[in-house]
Protein backbone atom coordinates (compact mmCIF):
# COMPACT_ATOMS: atom_id res chain seq x y z
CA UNK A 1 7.87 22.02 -14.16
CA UNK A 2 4.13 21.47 -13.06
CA UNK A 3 2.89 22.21 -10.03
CA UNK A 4 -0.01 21.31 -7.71
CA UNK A 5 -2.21 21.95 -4.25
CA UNK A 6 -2.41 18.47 -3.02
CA UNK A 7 -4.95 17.86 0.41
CA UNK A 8 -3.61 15.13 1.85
CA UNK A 9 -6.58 13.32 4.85
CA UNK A 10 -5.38 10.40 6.56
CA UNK A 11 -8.09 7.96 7.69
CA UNK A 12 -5.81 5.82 9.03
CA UNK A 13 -6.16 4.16 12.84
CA UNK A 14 -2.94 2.48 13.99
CA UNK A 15 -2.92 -1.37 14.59
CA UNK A 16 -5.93 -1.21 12.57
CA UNK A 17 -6.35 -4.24 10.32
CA UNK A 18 -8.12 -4.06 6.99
CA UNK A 19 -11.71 -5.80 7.90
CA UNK A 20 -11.80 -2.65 10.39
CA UNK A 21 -11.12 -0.33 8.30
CA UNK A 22 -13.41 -1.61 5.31
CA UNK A 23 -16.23 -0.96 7.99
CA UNK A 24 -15.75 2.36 8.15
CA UNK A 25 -14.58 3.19 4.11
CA UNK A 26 -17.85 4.81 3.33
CA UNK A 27 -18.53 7.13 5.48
CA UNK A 28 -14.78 7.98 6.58
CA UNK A 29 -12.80 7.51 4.02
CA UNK A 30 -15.10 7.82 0.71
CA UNK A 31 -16.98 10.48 2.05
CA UNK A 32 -13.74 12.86 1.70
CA UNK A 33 -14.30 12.40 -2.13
CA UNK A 34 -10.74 11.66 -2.69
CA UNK A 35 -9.38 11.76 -6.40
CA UNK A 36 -6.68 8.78 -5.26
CA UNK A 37 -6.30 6.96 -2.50
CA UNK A 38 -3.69 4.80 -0.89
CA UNK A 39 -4.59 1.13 0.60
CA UNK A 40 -1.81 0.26 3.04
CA UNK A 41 -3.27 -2.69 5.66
CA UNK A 42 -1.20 -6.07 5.19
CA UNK A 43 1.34 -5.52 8.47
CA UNK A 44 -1.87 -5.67 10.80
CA UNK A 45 -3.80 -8.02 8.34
CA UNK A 46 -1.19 -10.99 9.22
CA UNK A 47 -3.68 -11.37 12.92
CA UNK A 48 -6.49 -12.26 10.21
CA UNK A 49 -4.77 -14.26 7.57
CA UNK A 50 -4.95 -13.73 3.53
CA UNK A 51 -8.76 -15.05 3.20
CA UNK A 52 -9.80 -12.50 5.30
CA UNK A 53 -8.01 -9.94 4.23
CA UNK A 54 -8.44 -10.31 0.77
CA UNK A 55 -12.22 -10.15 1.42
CA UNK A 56 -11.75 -6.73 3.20
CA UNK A 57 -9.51 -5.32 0.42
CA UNK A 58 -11.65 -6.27 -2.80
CA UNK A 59 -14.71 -4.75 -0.96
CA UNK A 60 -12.49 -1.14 -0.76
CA UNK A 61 -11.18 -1.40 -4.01
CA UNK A 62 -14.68 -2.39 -5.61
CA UNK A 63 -16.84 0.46 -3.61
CA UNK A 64 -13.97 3.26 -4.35
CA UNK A 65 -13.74 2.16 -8.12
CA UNK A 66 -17.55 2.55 -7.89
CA UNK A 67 -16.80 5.79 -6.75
CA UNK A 68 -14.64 6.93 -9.76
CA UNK A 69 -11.40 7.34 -7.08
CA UNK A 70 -8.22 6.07 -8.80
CA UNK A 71 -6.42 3.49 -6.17
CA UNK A 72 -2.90 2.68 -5.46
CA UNK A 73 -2.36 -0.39 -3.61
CA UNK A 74 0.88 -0.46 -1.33
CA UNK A 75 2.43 -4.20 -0.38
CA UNK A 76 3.74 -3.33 3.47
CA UNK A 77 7.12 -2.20 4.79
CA UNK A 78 9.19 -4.68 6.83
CA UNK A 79 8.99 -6.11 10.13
CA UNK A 80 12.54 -7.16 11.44
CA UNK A 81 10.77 -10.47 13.34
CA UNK A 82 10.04 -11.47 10.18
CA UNK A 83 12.47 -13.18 7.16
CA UNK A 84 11.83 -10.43 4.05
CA UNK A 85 14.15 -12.33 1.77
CA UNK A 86 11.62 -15.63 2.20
CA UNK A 87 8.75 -16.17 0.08
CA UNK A 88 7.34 -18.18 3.19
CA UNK A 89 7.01 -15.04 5.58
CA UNK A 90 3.21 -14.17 6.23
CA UNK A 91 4.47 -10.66 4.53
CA UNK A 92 5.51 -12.06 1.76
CA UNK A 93 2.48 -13.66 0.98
CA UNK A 94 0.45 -10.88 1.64
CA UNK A 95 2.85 -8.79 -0.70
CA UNK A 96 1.92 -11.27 -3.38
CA UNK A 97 -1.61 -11.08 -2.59
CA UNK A 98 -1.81 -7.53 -3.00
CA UNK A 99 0.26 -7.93 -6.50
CA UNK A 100 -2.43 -10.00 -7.59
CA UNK A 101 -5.42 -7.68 -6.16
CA UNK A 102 -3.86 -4.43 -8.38
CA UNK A 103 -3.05 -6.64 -11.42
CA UNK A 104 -6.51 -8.23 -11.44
CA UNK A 105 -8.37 -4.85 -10.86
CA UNK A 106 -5.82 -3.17 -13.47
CA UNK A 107 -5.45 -0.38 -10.44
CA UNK A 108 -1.88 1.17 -9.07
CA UNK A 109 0.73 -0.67 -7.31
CA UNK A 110 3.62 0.74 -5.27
CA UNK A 111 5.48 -2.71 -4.19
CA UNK A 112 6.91 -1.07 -1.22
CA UNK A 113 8.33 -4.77 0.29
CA UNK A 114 9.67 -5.20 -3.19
CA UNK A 115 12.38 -2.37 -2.72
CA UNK A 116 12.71 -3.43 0.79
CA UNK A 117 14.02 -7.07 -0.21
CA UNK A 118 16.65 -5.19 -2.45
CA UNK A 119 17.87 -3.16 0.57
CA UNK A 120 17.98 -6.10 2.08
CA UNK A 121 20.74 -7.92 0.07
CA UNK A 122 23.03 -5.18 0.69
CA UNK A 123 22.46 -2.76 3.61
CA UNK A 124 21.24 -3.53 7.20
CA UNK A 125 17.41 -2.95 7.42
CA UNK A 126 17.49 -1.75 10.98
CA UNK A 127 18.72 1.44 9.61
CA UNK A 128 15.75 2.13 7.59
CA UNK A 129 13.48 1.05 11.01
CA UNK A 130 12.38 3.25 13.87
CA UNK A 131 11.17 0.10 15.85
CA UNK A 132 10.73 -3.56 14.58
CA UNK A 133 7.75 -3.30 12.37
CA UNK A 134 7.89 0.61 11.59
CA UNK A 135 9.85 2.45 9.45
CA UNK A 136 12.10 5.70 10.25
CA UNK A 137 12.60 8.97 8.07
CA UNK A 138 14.71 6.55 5.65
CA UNK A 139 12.88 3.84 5.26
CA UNK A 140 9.29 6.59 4.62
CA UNK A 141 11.97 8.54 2.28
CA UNK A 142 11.94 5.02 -0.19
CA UNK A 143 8.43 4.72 0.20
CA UNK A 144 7.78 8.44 -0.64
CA UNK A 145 10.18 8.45 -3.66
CA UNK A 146 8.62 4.94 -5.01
CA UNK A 147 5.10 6.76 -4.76
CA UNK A 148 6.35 10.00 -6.68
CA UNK A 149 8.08 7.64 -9.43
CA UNK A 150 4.90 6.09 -9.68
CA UNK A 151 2.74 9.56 -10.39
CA UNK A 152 5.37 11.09 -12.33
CA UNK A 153 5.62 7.86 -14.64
CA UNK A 154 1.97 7.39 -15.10
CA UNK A 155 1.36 11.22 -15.54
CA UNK A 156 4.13 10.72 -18.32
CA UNK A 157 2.75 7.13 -19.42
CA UNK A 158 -1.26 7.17 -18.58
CA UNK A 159 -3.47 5.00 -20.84
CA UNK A 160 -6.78 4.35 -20.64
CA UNK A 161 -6.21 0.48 -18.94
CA UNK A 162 -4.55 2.06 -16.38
CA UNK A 163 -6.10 3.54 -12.70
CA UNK A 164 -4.36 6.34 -12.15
């Protein structure tokens, strides 16, 4: 079984949105030299709309790619004020914005809202929810086993069109 040190430096702000935080990339988030890094903005990015956000995002994933840093979009966890199970929900959209962002940079994808909308048909999502728009220890315990089958699969399946 293969082991590893992994520093893990959150950058994060809460209630941040992603135009904020593309602001600040370089010299706080970049500047840590990280080997892979996790883009996570679209709950608060729903207060600027797609356009906007999309601008933000393709400016992070373009500087950190110029970087050599390996990226792993995330598409956002639920909010409960919002329908998960509709393609019309400003979540949803931005879930299928941020599909389209990894596919057309050929960069990592954990679809976070994806597994979400399968809980959804069949369990309560309250129970994976500390408060309306944040998850508890269950709902980060689908999140952290989607982003360790994603490492473990591309450590087992890496190619060269591939991020990470």
């Amino acid at each position: 079984m293969p082991y590893a040190v992994v520093n893990s430096i959150t950058t994060s702000i809460g209630g941040e949105q992603s135009e904020q935080g593309s602001i600040r990339f370089g010299k706080e988030v970049l500047a840590h030299r990280p080997d892979v890094l996790f883009i996570d903005y679209a709950l608060n990015d729903r207060g600027i709309g797609l356009e906007r956000a999309k601008i933000a995002w393709e400016k992070m994933i373009q500087e950190a790619m110029a970087n050599g840093t390996k990226i792993i979009l995330m598409t956002p966890t639920p909010d409960l004020k919002e329908d998960i199970l509709s393609a019309s929900s400003k979540l949803a959209k931005h879930s299928s914005q941020i599909r389209q962002l990894a596919q057309k940079y050929q960069i990592g994808l954990v679809d976070s809202y994806r597994l979400f909308q399968a809980i959804a048909k069949t369990e309560d999502l309250k129970d994976y929810m500390a408060q309306s728009n944040h998850i508890n220890e269950k709902g980060h315990q689908v999140v952290a086993n989607a982003i360790l089958e994603f490492l473990v699969w591309n450590r087992n399946n890496y190619s060269k069109n591939r991020s990470i």
